[in-house]
N, C-alpha and C. Protein backbone atom coordinates (compact mmCIF):
# COMPACT_ATOMS: atom_id res chain seq x y z
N UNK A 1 40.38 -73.42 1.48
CA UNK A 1 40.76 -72.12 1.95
C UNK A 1 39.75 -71.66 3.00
N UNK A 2 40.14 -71.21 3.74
CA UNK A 2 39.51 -70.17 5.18
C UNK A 2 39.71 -69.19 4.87
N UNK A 3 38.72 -68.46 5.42
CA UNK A 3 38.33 -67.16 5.02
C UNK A 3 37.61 -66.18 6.51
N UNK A 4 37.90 -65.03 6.44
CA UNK A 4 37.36 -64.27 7.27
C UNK A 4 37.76 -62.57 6.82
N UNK A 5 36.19 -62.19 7.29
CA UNK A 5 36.03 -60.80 6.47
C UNK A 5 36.20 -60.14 8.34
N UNK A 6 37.04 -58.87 8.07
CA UNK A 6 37.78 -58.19 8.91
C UNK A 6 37.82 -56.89 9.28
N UNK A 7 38.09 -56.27 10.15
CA UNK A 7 39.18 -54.97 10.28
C UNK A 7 40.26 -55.40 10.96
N UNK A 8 41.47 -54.77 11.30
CA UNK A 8 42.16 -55.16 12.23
C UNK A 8 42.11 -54.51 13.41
N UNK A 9 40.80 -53.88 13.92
CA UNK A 9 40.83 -53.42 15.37
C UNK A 9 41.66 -54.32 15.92
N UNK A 10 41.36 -54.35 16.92
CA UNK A 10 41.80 -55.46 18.76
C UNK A 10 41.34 -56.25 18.57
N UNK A 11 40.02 -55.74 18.77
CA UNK A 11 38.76 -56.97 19.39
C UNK A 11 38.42 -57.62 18.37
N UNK A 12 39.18 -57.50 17.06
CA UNK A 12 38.78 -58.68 15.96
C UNK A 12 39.90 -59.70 15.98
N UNK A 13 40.81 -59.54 16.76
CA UNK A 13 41.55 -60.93 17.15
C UNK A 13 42.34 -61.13 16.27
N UNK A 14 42.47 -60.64 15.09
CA UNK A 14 43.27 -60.84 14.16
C UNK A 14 44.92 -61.59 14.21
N UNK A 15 45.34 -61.22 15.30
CA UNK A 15 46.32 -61.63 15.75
C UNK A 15 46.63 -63.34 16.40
N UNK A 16 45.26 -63.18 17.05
CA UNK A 16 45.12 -64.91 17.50
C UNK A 16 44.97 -65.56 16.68
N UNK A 17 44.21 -65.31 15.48
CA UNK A 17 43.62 -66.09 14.49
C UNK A 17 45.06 -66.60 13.89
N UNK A 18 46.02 -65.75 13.61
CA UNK A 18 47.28 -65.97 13.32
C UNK A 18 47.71 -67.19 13.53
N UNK A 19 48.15 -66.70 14.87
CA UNK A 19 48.45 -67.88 15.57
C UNK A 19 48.14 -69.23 15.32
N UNK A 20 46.33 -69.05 15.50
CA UNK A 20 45.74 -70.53 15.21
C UNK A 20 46.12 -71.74 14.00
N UNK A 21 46.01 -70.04 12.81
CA UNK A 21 46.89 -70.72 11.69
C UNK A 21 47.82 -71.29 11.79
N UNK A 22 49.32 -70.53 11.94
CA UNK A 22 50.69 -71.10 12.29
C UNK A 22 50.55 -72.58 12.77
N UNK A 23 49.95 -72.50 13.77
CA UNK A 23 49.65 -74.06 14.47
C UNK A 23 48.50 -74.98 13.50
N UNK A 24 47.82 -74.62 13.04
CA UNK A 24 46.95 -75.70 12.35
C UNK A 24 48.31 -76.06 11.22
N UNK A 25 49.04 -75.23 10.60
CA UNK A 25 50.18 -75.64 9.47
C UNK A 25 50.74 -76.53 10.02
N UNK A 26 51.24 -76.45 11.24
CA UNK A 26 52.79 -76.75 11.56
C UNK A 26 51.94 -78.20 12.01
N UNK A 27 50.49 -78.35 12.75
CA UNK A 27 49.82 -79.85 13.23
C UNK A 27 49.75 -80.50 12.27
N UNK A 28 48.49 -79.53 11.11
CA UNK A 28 47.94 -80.59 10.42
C UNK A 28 47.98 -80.45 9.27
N UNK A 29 48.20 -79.51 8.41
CA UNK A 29 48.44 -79.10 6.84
C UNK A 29 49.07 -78.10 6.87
N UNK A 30 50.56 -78.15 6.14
CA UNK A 30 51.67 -76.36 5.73
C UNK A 30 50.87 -76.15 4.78
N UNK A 31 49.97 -77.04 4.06
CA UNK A 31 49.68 -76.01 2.68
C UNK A 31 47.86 -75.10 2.70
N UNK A 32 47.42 -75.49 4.16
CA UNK A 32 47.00 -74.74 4.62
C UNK A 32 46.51 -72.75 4.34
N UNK A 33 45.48 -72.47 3.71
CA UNK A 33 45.78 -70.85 3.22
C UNK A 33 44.37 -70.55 3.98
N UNK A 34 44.62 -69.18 4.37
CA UNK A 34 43.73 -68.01 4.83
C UNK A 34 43.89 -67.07 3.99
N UNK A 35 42.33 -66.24 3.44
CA UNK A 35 41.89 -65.49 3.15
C UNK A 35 41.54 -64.32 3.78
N UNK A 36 42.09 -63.09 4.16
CA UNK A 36 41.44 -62.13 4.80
C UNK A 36 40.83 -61.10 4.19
N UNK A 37 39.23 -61.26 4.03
CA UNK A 37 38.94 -59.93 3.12
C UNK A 37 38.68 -58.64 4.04
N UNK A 38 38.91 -57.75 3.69
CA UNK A 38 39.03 -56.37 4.43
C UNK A 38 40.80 -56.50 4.94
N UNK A 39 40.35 -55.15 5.65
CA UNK A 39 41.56 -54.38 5.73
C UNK A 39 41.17 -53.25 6.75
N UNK A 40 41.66 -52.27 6.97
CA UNK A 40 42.00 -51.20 7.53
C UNK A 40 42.02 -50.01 6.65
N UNK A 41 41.30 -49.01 6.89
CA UNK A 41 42.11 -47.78 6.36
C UNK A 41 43.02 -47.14 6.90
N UNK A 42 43.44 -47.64 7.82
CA UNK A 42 44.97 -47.30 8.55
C UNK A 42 46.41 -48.22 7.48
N UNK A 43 46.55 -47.40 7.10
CA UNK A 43 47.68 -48.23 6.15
C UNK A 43 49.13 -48.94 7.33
N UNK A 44 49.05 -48.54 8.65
CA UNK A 44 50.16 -49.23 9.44
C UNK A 44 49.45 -50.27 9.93
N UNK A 45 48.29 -50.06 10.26
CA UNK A 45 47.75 -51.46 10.87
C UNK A 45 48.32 -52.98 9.70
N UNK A 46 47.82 -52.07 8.60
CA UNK A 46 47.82 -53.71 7.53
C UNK A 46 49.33 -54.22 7.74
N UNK A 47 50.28 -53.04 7.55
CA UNK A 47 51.35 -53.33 7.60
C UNK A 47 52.13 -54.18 9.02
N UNK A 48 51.68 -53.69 10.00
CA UNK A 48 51.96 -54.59 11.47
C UNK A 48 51.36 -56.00 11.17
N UNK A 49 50.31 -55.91 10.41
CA UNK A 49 49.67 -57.68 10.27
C UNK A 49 50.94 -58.18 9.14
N UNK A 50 51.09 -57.57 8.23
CA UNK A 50 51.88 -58.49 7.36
C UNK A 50 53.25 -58.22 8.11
N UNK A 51 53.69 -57.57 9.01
CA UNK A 51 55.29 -57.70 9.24
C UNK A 51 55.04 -59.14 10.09
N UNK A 52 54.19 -59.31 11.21
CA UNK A 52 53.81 -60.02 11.74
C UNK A 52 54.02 -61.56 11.29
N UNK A 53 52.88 -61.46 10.07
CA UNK A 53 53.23 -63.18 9.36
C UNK A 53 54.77 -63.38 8.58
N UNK A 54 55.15 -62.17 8.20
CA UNK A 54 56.71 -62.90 7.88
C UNK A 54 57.12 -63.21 9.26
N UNK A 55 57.16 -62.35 10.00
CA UNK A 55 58.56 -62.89 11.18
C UNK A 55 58.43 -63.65 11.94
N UNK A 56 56.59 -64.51 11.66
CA UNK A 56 56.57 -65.81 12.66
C UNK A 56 56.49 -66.42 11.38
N UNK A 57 56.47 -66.35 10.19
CA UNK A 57 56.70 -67.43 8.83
C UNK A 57 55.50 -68.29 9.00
N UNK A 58 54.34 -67.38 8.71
CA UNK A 58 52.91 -68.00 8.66
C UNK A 58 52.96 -68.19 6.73
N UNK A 59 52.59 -69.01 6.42
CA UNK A 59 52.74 -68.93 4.82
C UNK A 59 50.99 -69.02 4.96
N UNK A 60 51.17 -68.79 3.26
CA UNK A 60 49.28 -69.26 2.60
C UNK A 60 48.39 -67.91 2.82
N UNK A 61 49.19 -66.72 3.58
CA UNK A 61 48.05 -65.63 4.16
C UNK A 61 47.74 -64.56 2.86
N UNK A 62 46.67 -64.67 3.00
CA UNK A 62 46.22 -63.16 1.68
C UNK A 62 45.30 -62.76 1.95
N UNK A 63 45.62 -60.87 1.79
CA UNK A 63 44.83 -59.86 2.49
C UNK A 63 44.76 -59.12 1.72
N UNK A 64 43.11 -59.56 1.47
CA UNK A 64 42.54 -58.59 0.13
C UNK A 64 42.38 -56.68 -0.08
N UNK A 65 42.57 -56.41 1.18
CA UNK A 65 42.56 -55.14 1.33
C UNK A 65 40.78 -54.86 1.65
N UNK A 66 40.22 -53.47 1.57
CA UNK A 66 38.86 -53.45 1.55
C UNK A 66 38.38 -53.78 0.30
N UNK A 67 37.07 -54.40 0.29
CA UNK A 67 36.56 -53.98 -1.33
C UNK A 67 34.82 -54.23 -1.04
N UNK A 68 34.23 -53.97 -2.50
CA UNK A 68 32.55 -53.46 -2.06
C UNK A 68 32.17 -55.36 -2.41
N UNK A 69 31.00 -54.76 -1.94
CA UNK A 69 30.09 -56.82 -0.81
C UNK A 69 29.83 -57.45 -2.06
N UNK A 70 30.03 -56.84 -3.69
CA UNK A 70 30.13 -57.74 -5.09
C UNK A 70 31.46 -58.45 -4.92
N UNK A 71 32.33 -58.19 -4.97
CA UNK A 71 33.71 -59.13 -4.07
C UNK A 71 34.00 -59.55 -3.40
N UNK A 72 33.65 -59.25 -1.88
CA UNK A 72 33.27 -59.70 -0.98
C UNK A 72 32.44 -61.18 -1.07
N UNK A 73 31.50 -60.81 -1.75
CA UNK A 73 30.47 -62.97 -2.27
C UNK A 73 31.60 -63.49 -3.06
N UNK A 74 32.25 -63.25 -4.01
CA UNK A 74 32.49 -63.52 -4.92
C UNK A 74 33.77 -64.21 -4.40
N UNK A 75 34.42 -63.82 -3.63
CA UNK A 75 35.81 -64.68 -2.68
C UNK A 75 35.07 -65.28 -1.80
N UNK A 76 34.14 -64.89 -0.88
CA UNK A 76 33.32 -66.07 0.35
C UNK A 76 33.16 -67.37 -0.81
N UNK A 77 32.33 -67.29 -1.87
CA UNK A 77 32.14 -68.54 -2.51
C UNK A 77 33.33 -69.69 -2.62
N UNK A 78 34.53 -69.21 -3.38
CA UNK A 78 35.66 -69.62 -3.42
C UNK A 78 36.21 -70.65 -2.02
N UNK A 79 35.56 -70.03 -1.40
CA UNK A 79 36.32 -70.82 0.19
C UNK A 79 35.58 -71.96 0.56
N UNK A 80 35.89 -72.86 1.75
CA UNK A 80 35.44 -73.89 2.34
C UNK A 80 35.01 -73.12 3.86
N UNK A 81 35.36 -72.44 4.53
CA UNK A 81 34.90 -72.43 6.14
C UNK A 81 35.16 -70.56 6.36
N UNK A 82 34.09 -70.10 6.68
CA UNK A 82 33.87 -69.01 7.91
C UNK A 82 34.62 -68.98 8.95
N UNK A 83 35.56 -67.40 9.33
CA UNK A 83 35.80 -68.19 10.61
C UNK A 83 35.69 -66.61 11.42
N UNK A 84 35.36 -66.00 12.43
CA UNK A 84 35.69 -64.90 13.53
C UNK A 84 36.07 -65.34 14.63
N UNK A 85 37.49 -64.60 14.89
CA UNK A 85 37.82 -64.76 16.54
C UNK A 85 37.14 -63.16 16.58
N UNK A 86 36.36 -62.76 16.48
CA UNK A 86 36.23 -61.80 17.14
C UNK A 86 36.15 -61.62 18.88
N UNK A 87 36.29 -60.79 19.25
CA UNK A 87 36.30 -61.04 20.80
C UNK A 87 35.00 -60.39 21.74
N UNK A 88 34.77 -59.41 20.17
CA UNK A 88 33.36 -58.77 20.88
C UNK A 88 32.92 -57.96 19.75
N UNK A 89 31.50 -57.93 19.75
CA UNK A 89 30.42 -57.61 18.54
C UNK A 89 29.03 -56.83 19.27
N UNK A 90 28.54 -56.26 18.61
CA UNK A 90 26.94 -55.65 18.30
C UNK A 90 26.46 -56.58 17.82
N UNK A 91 26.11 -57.21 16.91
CA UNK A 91 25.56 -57.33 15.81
C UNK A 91 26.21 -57.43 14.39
N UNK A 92 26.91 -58.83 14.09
CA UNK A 92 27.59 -58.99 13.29
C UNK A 92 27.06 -59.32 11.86
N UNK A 93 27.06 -58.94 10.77
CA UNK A 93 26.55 -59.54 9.83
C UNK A 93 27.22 -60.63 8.51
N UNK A 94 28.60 -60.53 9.25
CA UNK A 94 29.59 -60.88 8.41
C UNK A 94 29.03 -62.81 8.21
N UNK A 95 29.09 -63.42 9.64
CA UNK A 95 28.41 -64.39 9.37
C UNK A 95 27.00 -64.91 8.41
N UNK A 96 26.08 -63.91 8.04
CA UNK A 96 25.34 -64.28 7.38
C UNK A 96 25.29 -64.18 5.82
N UNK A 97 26.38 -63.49 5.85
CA UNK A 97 26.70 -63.57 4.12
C UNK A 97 27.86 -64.88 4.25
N UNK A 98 28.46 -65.20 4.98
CA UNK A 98 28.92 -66.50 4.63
C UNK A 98 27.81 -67.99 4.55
N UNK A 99 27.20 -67.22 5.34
CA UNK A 99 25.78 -68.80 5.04
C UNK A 99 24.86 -68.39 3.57
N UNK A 100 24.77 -67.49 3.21
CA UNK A 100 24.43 -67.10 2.36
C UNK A 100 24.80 -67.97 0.69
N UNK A 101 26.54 -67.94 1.08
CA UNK A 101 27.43 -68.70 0.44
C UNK A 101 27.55 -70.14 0.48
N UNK A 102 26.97 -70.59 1.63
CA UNK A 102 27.03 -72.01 1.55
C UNK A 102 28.26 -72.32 2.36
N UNK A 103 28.79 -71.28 2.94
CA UNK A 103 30.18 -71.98 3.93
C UNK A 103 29.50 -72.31 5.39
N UNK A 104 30.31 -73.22 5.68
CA UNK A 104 30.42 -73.33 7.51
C UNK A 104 30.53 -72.37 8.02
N UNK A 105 30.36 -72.22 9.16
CA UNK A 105 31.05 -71.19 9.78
C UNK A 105 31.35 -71.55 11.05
N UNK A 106 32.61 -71.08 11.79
CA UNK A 106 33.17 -71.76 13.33
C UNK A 106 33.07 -69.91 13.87
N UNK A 107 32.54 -69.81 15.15
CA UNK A 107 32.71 -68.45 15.64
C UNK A 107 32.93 -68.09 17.20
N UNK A 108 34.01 -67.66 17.61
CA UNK A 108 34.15 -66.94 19.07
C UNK A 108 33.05 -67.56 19.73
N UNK A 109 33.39 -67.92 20.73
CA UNK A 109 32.22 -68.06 21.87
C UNK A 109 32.00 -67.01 22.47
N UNK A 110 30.94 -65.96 22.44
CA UNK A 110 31.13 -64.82 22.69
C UNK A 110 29.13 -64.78 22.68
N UNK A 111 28.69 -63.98 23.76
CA UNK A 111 27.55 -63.80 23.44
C UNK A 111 26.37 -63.80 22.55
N UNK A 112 27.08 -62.86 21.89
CA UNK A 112 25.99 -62.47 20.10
C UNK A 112 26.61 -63.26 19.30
N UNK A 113 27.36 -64.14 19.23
CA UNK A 113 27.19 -64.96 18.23
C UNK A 113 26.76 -66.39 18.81
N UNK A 114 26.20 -66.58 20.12
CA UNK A 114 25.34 -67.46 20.34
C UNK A 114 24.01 -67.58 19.96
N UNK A 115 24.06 -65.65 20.54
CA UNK A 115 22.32 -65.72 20.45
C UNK A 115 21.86 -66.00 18.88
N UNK A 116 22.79 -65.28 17.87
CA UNK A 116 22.21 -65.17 16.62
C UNK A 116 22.29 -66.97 15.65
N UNK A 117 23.20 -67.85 16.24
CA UNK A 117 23.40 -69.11 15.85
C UNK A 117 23.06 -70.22 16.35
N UNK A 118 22.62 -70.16 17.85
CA UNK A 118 22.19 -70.65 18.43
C UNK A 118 23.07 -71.86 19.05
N UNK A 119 22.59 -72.99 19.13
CA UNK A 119 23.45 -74.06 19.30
C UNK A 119 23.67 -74.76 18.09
N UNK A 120 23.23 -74.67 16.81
CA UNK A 120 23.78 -75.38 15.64
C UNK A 120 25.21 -74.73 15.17
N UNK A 121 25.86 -74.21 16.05
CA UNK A 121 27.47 -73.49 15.32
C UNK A 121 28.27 -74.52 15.78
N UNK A 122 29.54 -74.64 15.75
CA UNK A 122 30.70 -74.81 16.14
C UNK A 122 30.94 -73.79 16.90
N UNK A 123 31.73 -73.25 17.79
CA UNK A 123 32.03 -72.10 18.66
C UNK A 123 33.72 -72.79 19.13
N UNK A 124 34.40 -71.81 19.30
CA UNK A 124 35.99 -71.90 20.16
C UNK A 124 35.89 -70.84 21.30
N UNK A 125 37.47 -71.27 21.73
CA UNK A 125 37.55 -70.29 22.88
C UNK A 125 38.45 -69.23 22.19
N UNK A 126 37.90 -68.17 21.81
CA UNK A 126 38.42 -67.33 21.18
C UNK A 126 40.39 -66.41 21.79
N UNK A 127 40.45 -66.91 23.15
CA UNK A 127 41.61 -66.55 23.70
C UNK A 127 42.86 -67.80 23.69
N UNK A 128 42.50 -69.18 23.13
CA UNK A 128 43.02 -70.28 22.65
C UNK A 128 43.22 -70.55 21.22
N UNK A 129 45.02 -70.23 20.86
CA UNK A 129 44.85 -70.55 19.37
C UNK A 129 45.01 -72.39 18.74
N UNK A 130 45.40 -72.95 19.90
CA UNK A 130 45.15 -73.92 19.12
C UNK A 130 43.81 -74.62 19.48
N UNK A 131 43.01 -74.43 20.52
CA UNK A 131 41.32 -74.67 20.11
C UNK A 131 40.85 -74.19 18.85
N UNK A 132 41.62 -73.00 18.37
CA UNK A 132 40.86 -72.44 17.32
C UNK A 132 41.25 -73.42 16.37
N UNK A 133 42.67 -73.92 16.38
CA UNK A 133 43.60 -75.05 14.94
C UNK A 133 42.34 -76.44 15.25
N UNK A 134 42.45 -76.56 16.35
CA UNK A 134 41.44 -77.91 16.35
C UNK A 134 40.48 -77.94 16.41
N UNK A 135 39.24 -76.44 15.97
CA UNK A 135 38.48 -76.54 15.73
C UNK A 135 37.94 -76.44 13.81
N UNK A 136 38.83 -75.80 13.48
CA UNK A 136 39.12 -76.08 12.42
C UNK A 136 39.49 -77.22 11.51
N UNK A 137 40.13 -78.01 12.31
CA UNK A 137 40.75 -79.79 11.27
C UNK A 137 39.34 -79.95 12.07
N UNK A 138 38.59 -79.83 12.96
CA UNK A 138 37.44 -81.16 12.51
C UNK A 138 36.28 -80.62 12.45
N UNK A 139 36.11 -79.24 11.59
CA UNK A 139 35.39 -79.08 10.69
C UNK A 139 35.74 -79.86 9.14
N UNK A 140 36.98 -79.48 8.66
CA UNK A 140 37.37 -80.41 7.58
C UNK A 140 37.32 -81.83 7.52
N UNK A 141 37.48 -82.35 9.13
CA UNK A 141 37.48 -83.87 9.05
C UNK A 141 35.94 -84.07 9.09
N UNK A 142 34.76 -83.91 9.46
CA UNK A 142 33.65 -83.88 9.12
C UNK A 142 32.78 -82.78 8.40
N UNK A 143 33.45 -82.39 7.05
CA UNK A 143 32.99 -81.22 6.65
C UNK A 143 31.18 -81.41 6.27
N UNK A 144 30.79 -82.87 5.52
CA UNK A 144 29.77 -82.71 5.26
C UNK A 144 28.86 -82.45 6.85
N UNK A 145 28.99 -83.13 7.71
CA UNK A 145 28.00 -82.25 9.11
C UNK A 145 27.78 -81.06 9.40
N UNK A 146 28.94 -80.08 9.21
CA UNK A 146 29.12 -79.08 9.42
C UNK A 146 28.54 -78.09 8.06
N UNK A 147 28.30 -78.97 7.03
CA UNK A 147 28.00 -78.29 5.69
C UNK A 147 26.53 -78.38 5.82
N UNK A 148 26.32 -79.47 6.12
CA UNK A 148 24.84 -80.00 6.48
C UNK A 148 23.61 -78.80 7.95
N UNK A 149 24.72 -77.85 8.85
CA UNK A 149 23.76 -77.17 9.83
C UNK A 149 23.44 -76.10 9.49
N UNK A 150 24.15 -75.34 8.40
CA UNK A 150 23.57 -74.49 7.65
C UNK A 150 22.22 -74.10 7.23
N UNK A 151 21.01 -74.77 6.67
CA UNK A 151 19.87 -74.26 7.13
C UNK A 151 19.34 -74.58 8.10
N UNK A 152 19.84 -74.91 9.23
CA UNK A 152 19.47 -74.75 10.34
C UNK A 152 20.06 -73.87 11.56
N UNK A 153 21.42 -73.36 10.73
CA UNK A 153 21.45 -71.87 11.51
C UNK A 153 20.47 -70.98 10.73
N UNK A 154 20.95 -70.74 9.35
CA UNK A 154 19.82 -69.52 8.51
C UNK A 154 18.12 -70.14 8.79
N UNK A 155 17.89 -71.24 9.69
CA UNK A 155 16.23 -71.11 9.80
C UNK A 155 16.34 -70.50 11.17
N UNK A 156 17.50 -71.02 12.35
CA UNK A 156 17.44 -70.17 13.71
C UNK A 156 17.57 -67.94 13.24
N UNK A 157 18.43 -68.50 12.59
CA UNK A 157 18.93 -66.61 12.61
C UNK A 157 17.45 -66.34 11.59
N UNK A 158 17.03 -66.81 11.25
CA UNK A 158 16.01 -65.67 10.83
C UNK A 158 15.15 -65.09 11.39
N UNK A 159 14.89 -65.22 12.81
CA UNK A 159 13.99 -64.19 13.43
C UNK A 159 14.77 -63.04 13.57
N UNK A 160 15.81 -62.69 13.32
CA UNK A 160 15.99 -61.63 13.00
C UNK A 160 16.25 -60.83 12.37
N UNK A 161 15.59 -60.41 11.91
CA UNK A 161 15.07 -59.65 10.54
C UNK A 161 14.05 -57.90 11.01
N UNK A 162 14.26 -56.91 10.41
CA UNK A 162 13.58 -55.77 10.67
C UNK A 162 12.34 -55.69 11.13
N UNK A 163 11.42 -56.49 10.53
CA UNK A 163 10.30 -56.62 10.87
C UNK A 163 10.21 -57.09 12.10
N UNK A 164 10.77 -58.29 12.43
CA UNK A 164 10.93 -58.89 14.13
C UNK A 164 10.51 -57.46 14.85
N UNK A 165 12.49 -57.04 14.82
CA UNK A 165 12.75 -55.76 15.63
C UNK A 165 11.90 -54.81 15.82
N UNK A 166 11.37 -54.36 14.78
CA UNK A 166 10.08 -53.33 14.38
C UNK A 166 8.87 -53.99 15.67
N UNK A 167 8.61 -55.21 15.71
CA UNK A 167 7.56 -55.38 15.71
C UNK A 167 7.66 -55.00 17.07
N UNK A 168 8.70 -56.23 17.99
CA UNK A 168 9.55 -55.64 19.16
C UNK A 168 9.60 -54.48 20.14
N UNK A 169 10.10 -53.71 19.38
CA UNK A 169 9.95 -52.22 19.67
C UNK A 169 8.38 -51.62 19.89
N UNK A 170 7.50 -52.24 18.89
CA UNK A 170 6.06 -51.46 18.95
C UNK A 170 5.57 -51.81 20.55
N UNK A 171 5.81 -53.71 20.65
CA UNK A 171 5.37 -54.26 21.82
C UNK A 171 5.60 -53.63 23.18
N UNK A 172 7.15 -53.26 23.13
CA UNK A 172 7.45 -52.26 23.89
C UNK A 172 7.31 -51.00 24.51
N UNK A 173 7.09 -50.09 23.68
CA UNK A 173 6.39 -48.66 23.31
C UNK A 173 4.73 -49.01 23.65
C-alpha cells in the first residue's frame, strides 16, 4: 500500500496523483491500493475527490478523513512507500514522519524537497502522471535500495532541526 498524508488544496496535486494511480493499475498492478490520510475540512472538496475516483473507476482508494499524528504513525507503518505530488511547499514535515516509519519515500521535484532530501530521494516530475506510475513500480521493483537510503536521507535532513535555525538566525543578527 501507498500512502500519502494530505489536504486537498491545488497545490497538493491530489488530482495527478490520481491519475498516476489509475495508470500504475491499468500498467502494472489493478490490485494496487492508496491510502490517503487527511482530508479537508471542506466537506465538498472530499466529495469532488471521491466523485472523481468513481467516474474514472480508480479502485483500492481510501481516505481516512483528518485524524490526530497517534493515527497518523499508526497507518504510515502499515504501508510500503511515501509519496507527495505536491507542487509547492514551505517546509514540509509530512516526509519525515514517514522516515520515521521506515517507509521510502518518492517526492515532487520541487525545490524544498530537494533541499531537505538531498540527492538520496527518488524525485518525479510532479506535472507527469505516468512518471509518477513509473516511479513508483521501480521503487517496488528495487524496494530493498530504496529501503536501504533512508538513513541517509534522516542523516542529510537532520541539520535541520531548531537549534540549526536558532543558531542561523543568531549568525545573522
Amino acid at each position: 500500500m501507498v500512502t500519502v498524508t494530505s489536504n486537498f488544496s491545488g497545490h497538493k496535486n491530489i488530482n495527478l496523483l490520481l491519475k498516476a494511480v489509475k495508470q500504475y493499475q491499468e500498467k502494472y498492478d489493478e490490485n494496487f491500493n492508496l491510502l490517503i490520510i487527511g482530508g479537508d475540512r471542506k466537506a465538498n472538496r472530499i466529495g469532488i475527490i471521491r466523485n472523481y475516483i468513481k467516474k474514472e473507476g480508480i479502485k483500492n482508494v481510501t481516505i481516512t478523513g483528518l485524524m490526530n499524528k497517534k493515527d497518523v504513525n499508526s497507518n504510515l507503518i502499515k504501508c510500503k512507500l511515501f509519496i507527495s505530488t505536491s507542487l509547492l511547499e514551505s517546509f514540509s514535515l509530512t516526509q519525515f514522519e514517514a522516515l520515521n516509519c521506515n517507509i521510502p519515500i518518492i517526492l515532487s521535484d520541487i525545490p524544498i524537497f530537494r533541499e531537505v532530501c538531498g540527492n538520496f530521494n527518488i524525485y518525479f516530475n510532479p506535472n507527469n502522471p505516468e512518471n509518477i506510475a513509473d516511479k513508483i513500480h521501480d521503487v517496488f521493483e528495487n524496494y530493498e535500495y530504496y529501503y536501504n537510503l533512508i538513513p541517509k536521507i534522516r542523516k542529510y535532513a537532520s541539520k535541520f532541526t531548531w537549534e540549526n535555525h536558532a543558531k542561523k538566525l543568531i549568525e545573522i543578527f
